[in-house]
Protein backbone atom coordinates (compact mmCIF):
# COMPACT_ATOMS: atom_id res chain seq x y z
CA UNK A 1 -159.70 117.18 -278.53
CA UNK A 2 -161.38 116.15 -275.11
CA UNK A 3 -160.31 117.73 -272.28
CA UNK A 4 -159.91 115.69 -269.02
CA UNK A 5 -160.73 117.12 -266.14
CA UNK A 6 -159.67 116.46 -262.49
CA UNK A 7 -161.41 117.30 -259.30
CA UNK A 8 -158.70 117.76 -256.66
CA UNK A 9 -159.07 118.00 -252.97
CA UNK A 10 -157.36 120.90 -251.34
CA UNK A 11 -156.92 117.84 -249.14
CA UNK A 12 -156.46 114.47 -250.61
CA UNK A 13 -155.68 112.60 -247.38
CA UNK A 14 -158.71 114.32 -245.41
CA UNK A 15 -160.26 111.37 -245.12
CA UNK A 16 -157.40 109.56 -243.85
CA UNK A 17 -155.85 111.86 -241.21
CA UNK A 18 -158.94 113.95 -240.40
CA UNK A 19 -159.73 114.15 -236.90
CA UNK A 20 -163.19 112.24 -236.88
CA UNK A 21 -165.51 112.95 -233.57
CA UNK A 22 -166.67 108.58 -232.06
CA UNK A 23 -168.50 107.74 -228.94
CA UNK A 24 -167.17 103.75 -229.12
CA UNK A 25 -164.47 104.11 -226.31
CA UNK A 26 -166.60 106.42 -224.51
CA UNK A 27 -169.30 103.75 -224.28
CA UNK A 28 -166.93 101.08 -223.59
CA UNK A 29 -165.87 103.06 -220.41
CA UNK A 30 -168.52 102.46 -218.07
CA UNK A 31 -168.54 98.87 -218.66
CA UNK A 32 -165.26 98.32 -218.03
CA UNK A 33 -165.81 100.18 -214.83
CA UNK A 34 -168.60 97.97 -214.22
CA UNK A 35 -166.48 94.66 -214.71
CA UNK A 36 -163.27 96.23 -212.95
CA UNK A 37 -165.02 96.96 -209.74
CA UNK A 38 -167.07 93.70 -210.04
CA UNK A 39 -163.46 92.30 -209.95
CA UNK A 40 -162.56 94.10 -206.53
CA UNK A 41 -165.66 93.14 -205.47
CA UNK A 42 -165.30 89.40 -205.61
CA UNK A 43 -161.43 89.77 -204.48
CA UNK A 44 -162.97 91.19 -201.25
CA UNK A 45 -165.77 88.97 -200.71
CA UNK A 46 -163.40 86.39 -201.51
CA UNK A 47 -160.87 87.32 -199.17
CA UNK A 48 -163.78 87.98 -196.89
CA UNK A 49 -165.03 84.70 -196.62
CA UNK A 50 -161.77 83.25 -196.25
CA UNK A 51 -161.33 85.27 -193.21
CA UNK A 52 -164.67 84.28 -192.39
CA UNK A 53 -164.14 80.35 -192.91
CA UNK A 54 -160.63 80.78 -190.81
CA UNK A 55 -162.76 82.47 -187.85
CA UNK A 56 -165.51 79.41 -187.91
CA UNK A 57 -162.92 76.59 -188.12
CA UNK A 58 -161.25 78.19 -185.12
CA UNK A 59 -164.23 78.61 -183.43
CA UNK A 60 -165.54 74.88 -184.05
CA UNK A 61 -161.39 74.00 -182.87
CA UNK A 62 -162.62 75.93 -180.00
CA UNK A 63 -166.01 74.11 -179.18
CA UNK A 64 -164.35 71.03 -179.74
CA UNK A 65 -162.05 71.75 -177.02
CA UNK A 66 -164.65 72.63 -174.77
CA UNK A 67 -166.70 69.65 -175.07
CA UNK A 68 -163.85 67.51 -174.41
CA UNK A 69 -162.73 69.65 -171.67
CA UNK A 70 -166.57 69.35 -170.14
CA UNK A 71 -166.26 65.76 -170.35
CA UNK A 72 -163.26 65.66 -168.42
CA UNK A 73 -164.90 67.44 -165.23
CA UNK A 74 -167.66 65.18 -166.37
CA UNK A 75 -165.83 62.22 -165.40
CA UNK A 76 -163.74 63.54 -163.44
CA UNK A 77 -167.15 64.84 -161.46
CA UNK A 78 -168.38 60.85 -161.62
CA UNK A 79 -165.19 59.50 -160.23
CA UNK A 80 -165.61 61.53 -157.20
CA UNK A 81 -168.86 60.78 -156.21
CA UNK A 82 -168.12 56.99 -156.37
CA UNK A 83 -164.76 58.10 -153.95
CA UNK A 84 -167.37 59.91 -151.88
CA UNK A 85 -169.86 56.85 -151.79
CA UNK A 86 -166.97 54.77 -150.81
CA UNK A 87 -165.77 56.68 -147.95
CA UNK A 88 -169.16 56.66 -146.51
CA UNK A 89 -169.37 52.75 -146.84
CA UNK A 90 -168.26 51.05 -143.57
CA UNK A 91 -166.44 47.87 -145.66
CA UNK A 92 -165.98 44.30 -144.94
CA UNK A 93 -163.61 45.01 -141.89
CA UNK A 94 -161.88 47.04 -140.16
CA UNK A 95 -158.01 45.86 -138.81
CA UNK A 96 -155.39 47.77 -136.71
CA UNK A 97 -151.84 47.70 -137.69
CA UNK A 98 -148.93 48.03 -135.08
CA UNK A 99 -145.41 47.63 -135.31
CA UNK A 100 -143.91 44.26 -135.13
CA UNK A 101 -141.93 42.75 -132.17
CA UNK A 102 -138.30 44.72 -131.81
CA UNK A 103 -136.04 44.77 -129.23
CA UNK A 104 -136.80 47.39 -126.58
CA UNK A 105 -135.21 51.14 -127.78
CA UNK A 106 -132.76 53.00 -126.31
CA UNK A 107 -134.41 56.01 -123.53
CA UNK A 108 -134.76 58.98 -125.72
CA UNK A 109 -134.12 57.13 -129.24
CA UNK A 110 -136.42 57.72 -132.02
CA UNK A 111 -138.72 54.77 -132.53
CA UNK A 112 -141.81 54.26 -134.43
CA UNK A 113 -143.64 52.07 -131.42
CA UNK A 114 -146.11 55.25 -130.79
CA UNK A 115 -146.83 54.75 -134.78
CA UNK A 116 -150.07 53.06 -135.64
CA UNK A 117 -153.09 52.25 -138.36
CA UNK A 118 -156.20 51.63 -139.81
CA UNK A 119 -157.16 50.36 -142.55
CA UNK A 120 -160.96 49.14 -143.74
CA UNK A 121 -161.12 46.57 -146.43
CA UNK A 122 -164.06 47.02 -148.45
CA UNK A 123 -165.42 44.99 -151.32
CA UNK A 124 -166.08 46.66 -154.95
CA UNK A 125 -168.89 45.70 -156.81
CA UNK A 126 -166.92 43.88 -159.95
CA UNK A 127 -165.79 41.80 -157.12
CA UNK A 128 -162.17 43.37 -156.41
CA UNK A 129 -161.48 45.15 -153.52
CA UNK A 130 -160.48 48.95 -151.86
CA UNK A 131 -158.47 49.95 -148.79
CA UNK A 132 -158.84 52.90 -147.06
CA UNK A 133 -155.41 53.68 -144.70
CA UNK A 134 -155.49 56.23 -141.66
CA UNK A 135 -152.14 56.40 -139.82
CA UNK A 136 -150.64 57.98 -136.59
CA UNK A 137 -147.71 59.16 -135.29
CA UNK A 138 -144.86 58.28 -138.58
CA UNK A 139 -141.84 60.21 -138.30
CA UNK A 140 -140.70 62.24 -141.52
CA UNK A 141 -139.12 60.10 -143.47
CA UNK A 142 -135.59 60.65 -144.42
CA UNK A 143 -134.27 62.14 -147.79
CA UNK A 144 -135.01 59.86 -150.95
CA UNK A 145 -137.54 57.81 -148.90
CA UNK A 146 -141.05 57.56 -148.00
CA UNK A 147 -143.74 55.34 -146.32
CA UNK A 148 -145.96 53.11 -148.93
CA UNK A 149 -148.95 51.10 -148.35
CA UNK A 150 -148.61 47.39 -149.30
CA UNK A 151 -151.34 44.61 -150.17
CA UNK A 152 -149.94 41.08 -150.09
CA UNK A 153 -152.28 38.28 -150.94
CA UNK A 154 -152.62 35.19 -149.79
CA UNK A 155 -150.16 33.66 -152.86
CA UNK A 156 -147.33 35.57 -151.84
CA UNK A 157 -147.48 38.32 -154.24
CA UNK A 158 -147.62 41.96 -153.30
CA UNK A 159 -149.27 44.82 -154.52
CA UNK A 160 -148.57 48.60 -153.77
CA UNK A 161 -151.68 50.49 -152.62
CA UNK A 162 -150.32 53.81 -152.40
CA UNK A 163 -148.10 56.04 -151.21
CA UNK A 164 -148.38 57.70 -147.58
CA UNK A 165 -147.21 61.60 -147.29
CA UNK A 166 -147.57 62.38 -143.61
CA UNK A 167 -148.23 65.76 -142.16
CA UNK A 168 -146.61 67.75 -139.69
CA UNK A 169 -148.39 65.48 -136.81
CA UNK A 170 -147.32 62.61 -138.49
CA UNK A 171 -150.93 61.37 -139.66
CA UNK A 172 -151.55 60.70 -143.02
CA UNK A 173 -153.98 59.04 -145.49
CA UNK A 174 -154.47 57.16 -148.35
CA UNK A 175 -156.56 54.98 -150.05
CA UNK A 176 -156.52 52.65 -153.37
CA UNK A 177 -158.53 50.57 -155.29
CA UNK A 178 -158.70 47.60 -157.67
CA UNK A 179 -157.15 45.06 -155.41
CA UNK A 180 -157.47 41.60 -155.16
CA UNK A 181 -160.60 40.16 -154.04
CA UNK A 182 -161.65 39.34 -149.96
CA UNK A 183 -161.07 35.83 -150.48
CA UNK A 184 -157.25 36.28 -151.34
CA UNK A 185 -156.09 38.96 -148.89
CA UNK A 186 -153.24 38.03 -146.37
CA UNK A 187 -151.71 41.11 -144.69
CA UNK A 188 -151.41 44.84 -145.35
CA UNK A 189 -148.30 46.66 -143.72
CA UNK A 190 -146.95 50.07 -144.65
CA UNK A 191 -142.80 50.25 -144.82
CA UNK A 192 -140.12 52.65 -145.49
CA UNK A 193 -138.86 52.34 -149.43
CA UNK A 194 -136.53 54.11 -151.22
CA UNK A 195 -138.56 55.87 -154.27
CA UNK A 196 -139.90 53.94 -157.04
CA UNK A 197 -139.36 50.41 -154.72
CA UNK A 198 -141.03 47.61 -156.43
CA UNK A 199 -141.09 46.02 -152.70
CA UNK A 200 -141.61 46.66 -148.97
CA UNK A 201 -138.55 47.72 -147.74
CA UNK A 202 -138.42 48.50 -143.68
CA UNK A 203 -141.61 47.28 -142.08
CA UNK A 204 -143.27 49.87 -139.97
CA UNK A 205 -146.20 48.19 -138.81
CA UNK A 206 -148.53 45.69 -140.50
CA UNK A 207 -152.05 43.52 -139.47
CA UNK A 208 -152.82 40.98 -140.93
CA UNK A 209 -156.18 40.52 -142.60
CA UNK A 210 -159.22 38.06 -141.67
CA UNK A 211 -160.36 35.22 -144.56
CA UNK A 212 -163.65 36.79 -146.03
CA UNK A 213 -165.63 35.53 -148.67
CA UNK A 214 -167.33 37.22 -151.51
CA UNK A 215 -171.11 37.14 -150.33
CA UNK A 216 -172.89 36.41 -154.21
CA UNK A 217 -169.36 34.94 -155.44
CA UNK A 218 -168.90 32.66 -152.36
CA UNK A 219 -171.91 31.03 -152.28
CA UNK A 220 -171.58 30.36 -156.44
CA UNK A 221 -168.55 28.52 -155.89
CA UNK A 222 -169.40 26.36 -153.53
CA UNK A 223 -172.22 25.22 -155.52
CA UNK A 224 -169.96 24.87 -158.34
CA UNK A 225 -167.59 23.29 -156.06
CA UNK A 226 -170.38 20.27 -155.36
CA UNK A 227 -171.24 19.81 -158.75
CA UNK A 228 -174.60 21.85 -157.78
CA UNK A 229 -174.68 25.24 -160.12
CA UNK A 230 -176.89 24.76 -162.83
CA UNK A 231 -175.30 23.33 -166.36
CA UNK A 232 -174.10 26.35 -168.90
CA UNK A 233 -174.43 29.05 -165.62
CA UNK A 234 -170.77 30.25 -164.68
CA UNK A 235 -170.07 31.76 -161.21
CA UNK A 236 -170.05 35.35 -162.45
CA UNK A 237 -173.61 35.42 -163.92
CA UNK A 238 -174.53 33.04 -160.49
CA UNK A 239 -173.61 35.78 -158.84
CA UNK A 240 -175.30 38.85 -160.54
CA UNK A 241 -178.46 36.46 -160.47
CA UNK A 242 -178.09 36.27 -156.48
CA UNK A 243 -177.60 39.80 -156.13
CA UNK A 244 -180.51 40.73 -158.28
CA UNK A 245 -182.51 38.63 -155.76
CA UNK A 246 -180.82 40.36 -152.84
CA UNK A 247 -181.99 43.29 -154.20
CA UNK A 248 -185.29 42.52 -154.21
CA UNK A 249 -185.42 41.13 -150.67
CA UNK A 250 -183.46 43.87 -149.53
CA UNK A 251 -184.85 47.60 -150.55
CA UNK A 252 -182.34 49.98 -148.97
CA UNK A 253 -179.31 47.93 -150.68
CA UNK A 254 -181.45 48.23 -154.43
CA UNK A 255 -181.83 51.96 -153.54
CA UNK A 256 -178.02 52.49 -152.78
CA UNK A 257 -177.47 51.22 -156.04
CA UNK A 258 -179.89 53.11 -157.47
CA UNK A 259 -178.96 56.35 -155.96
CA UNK A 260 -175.31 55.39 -157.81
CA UNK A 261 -176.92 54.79 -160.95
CA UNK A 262 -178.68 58.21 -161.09
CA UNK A 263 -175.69 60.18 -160.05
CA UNK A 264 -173.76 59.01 -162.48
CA UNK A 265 -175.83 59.17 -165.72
CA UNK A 266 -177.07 62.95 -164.25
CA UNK A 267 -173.55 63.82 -164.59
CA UNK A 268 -172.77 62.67 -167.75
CA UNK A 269 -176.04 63.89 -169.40
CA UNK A 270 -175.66 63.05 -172.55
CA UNK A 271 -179.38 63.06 -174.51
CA UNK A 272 -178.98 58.97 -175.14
CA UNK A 273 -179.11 58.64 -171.50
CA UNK A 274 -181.82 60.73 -170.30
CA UNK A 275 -184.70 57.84 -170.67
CA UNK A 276 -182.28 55.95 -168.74
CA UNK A 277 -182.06 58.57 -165.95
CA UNK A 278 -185.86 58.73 -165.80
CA UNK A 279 -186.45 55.04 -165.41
CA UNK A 280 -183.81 55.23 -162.54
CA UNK A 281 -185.56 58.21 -160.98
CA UNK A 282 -189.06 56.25 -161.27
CA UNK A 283 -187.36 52.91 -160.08
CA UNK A 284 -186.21 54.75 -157.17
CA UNK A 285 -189.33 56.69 -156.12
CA UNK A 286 -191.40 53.14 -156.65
CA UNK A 287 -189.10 51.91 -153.26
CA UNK A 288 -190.28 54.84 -151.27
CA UNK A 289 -189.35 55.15 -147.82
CA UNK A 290 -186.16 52.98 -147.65
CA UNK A 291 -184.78 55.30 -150.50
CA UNK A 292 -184.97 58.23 -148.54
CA UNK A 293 -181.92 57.42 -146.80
CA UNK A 294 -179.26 57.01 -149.19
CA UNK A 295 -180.58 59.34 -151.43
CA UNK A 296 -181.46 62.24 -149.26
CA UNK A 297 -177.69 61.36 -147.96
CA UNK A 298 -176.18 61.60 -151.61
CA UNK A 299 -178.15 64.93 -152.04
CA UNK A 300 -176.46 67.01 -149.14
CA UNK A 301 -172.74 65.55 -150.38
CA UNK A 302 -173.18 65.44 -154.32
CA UNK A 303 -170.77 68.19 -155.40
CA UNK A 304 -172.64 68.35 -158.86
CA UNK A 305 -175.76 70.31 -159.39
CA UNK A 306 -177.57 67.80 -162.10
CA UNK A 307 -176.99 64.77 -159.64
CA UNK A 308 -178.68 66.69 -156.40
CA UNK A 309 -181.47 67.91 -158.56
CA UNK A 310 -182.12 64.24 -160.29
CA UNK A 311 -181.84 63.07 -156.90
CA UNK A 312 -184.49 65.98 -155.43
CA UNK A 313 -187.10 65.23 -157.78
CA UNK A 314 -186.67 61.91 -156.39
CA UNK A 315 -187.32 62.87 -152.77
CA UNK A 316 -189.92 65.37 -154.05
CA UNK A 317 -192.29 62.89 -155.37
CA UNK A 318 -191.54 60.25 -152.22
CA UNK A 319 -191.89 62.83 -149.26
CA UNK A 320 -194.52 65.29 -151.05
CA UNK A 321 -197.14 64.28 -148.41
CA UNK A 322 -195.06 64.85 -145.22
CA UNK A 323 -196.10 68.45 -145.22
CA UNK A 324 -199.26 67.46 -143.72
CA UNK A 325 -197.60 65.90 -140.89
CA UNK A 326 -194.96 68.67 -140.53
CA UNK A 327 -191.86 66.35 -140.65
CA UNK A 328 -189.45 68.26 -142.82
CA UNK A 329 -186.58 66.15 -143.06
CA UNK A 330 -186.60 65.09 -146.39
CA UNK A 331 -189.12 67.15 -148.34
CA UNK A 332 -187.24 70.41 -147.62
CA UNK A 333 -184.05 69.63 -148.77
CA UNK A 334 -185.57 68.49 -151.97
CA UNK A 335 -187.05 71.25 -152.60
CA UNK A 336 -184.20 74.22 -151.48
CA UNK A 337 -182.10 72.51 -154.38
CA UNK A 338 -184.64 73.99 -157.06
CA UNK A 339 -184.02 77.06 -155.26
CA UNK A 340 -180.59 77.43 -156.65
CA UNK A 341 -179.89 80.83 -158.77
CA UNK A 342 -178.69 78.04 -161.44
CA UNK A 343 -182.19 76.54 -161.70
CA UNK A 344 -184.62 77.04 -164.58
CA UNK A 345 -187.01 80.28 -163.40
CA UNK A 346 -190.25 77.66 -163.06
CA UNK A 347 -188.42 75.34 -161.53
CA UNK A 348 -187.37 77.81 -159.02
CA UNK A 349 -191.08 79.49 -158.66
CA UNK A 350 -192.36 76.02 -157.86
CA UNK A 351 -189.63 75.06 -155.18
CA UNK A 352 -190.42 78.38 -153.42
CA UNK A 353 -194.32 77.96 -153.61
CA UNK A 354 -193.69 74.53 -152.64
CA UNK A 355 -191.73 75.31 -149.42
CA UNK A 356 -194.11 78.39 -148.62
CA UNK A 357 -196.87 75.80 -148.39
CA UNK A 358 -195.50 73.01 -146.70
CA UNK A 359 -193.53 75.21 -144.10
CA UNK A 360 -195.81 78.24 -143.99
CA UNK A 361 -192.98 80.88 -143.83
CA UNK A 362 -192.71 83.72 -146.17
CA UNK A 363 -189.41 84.06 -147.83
CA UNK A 364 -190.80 84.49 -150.95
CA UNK A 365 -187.89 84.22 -154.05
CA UNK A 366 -185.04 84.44 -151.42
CA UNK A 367 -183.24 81.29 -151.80
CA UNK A 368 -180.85 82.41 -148.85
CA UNK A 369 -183.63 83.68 -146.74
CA UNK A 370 -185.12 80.28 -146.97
CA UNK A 371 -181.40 77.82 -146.40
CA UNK A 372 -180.54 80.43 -143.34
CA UNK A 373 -183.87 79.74 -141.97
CA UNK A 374 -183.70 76.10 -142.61
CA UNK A 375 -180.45 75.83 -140.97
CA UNK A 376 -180.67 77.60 -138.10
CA UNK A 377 -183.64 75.03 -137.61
CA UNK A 378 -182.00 72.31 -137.64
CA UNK A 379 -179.03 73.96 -135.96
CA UNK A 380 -181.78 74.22 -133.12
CA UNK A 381 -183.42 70.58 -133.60
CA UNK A 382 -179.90 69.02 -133.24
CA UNK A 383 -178.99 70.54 -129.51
């Protein structure tokens, strides 16, 4: 008989539960290191350039803001030199305003028959008008009231000017602009009005203003008045056509408006404008010595620094040759303004040569050595 025989294992489920040595996990381990810390990674550059994108978009809010707040002074800059060109412009007239007829006050009553005016009536290029209002001697006005300037034109209506606040001396000023043209004034007058009045209330004193006419305009409707103004040409272009003639026949009145053209696009400064500004400057310089004047003028009252430098080039290239003659008017002004600590360092080498050879002093890069000299010589040339 066969015997069967059977192998058995002093350990049948060895190969089961045996603890069996394996790298696997041990090689998955630096990998997953590798992808964890990849995942930090990218949560931090992530969070990173978040932060990053938050700082630029506040710092473009931020730009943004400045620009705009540039081109407010830029304006603002503008409008002030065209109030500082009109208060230098004598106007169409001049009138005085007194009080009207009133019975004779009591001895020792207040009155306002010492209280007087003056007020210039000047005409605005787009053909409206301005009025400039010095007065004397108002007393303070009582509580809830004060003195206003009023325009009333020759239909009746009338228009408030502005407002009066008078000082301790009871002078005040004011101005205002926009008004009706010279051909339709009647009568200014300045009254006491309860705040916010829509009319002249008590009359304080009051002149009454002269019949003007336009000078381009006048002449454009008279023609079109006697059937004589060219078919298809309307009184407005008439006008600019007559004044572009004037112009011509007159150089110091082209250069005025010159000098106003240059001001204003050398303070706004935008790139788009800059071929503009240099076909002014050359415009101007081509007048030569009746544009010394208003522009050499507009230079020493110009509070903005791109304006009196536009304007000094100007006056550079016009009065460059009275060096030889010594007559220092104009050319050294010009050339102190590239003086200026704000000014380019070239710009400022050649203004200093410049005024070392046409005056002969030595001041050498001192801009303040070289405006005290200059004006304690005119100081001197004045007396």
């Amino acid at each position: 008989m066969a015997t069967t025989r059977t192998v058995t294992s002093p350990a049948p489920f060895s190969r089961i539960v045996e603890a069996r040595s394996t790298s696997s996990w041990k090689a998955a381990l630096p990998a997953a290191l590798i992808v964890i810390a990849a995942v930090i990674a990218a949560a931090y550059f992530a969070a990173k350039a978040s932060e990053q994108s938050q700082l630029l978009a506040g710092a473009r809010t931020e730009m943004q803001q400045n620009v705009q707040a540039v081109s407010q002074l830029q304006s603002r800059m503008a409008t002030v030199d065209g109030d500082l060109a009109r208060l230098r412009t004598a106007g169409r007239t001049t009138v005085i305003l007194k009080p009207a007829a009133s019975k004779a006050p009591r001895k020792g009553a207040d009155t306002v028959a010492s209280s007087w005016g003056a007020a210039t009536w000047g005409e605005q290029s787009d053909g409206k008008t301005w009025i400039r209002m010095d007065a004397y001697g108002l007393a303070p006005a009582p509580q809830g009231k004060g003195y206003d300037v009023w325009f009333e034109g020759a239909d009746g209506n009338v228009v408030e000017v502005a407002k009066l606040d008078p000082a301790q001396d009871g002078s005040a000023f004011a101005e205002g602009k926009d008004l009706p043209g010279v051909d339709k004034g009647k009568r200014i007058l300045v009254s006491l009005d309860e705040e916010e009045a829509k009319k002249p209330g008590t009359e304080v004193f009051q002149a009454d203003l002269p019949k003007l006419k336009p000078m381009e305009r006048a002449l454009c409707r008279a023609l079109e008045q006697y059937h004589q103004l060219r078919p298809g040409l309307g009184v407005d272009e008439c006008a600019r056509k007559l004044k572009e003639t004037a112009d011509l026949n007159d150089p110091a009145r082209k250069a005025s408006d010159l000098v106003d053209r240059i001001v204003q696009l050398a303070i706004q400064g935008t790139a788009s404008e800059r071929t503009e500004l240099r076909d002014a400057q050359d415009s101007l310089q081509r007048i030569g010595r009746p544009a010394v004047t208003p522009a050499l003028s507009r230079l020493q009252a110009s509070p903005d620094s791109n304006a009196r430098l536009a304007l000094a080039r100007v006056l550079v290239g016009i009065c460059g040759d009275d060096c030889a003659d010594r007559k220092l008017d104009c050319i050294v002004p010009a050339l102190l303004e590239g003086t200026s600590d704000d000014r380019p360092p070239e710009a400022r080498r050649e203004a200093e040569r410049g005024l070392t050879r046409c005056t002969g002093e030595q001041f050498g890069d001192d801009p303040t050595a070289w405006r005290k000299w200059w004006s304690a010589r005119s100081a001197q040339a004045s007396r």
